[in-house]
C-alpha atoms as a PDB file:
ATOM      1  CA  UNK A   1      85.155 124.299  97.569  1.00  0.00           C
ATOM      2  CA  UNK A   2      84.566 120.765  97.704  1.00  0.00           C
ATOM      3  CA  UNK A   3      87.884 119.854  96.406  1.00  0.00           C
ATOM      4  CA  UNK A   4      89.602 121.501  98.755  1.00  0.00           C
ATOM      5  CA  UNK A   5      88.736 119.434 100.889  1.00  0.00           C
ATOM      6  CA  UNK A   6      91.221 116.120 101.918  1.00  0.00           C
ATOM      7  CA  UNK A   7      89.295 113.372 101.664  1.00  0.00           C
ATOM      8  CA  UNK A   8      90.629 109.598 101.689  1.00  0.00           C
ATOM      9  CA  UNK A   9      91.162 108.296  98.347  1.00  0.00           C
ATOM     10  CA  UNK A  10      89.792 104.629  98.922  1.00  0.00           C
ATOM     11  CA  UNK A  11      86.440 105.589 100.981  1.00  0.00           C
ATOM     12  CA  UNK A  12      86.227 109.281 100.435  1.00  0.00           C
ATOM     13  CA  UNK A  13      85.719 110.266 104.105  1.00  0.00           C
ATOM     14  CA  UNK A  14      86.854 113.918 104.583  1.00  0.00           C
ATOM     15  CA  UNK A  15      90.297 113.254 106.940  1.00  0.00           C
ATOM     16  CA  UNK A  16      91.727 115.318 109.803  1.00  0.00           C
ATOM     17  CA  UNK A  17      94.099 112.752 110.362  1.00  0.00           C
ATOM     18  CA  UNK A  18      95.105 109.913 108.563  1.00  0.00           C
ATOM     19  CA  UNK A  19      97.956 108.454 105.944  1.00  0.00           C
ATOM     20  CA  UNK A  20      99.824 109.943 103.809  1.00  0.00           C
ATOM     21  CA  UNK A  21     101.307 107.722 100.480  1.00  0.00           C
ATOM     22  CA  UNK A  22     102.961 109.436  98.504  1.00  0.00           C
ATOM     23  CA  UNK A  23     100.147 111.244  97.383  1.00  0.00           C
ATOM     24  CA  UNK A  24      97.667 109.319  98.319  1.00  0.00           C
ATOM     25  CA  UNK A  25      95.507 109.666 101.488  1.00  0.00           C
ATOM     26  CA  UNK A  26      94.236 106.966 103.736  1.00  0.00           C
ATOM     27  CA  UNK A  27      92.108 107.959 106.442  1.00  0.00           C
ATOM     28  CA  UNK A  28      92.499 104.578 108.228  1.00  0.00           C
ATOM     29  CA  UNK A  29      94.369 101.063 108.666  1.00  0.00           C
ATOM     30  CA  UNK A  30      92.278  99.462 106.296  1.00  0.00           C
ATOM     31  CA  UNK A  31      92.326 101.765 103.786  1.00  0.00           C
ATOM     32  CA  UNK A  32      95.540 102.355 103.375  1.00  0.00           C
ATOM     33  CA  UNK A  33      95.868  98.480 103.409  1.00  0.00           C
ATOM     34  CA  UNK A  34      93.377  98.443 100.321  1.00  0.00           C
ATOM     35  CA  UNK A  35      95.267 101.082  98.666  1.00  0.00           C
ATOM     36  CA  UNK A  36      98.265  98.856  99.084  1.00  0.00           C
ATOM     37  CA  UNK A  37      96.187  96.297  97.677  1.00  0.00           C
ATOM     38  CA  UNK A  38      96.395  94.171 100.120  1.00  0.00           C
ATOM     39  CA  UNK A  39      99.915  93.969 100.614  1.00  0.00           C
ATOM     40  CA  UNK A  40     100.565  94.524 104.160  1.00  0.00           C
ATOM     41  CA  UNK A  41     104.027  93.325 104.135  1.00  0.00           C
ATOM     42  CA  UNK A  42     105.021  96.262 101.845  1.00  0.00           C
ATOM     43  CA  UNK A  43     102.641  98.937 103.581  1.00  0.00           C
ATOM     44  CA  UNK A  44     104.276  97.868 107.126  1.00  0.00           C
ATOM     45  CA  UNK A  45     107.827  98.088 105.142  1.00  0.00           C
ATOM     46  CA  UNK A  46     107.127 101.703 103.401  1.00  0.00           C
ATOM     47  CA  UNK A  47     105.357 103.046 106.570  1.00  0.00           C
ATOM     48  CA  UNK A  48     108.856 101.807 108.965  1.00  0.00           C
ATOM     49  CA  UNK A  49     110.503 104.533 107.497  1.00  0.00           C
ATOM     50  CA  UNK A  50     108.168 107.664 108.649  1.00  0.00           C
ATOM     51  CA  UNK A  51     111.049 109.115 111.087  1.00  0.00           C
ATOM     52  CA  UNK A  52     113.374 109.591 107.423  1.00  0.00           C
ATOM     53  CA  UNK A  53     113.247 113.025 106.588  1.00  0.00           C
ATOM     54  CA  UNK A  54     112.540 112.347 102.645  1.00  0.00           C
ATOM     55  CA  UNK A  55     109.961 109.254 103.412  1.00  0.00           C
ATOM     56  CA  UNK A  56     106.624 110.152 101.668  1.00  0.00           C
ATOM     57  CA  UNK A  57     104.807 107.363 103.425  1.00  0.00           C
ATOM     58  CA  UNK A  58     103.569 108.297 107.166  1.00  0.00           C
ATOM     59  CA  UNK A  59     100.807 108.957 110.114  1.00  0.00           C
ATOM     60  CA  UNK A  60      99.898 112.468 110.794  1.00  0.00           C
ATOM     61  CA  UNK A  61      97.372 115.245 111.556  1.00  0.00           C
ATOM     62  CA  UNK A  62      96.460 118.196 109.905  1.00  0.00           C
ATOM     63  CA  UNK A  63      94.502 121.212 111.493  1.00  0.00           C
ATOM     64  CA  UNK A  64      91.525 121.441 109.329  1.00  0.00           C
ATOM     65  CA  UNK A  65      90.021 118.682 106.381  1.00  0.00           C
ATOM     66  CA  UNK A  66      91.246 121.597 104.030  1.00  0.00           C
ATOM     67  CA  UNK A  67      93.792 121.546 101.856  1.00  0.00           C
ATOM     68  CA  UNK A  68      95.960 124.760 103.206  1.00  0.00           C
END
């Protein structure tokens, strides 16, 4: 059961909300800045296109911290 749950993959904090990056979840700013490795130039660049239906990179909220 436990990995069914989301969690964020930098501080492993389950996640209701939160990034997704391609994969990847980020449960706040600064982690998905550290997953990014501290390039915020290209996290603010990949994250500008969230409204493109194909982008893998945005904000958003998910009913439960389980995986559906």
């Amino acid at each position: 059961m436990e990995k069914e749950i989301r969690r964020c993959d930098h501080c492993g904090k389950p996640m209701k909300e939160g990034y997704y990056l391609a994969g990847e979840f980020a449960c706040s700013d600064e982690c998905c800045l550290a997953l990014y490795d501290g390039d915020e130039a290209q996290m603010k660049e990949d994250l500008s296109h969230a409204d493109e239906i194909d982008c893998e990179t945005y904000w958003t909220e998910w009913d439960s911290i389980y995986f559906d």
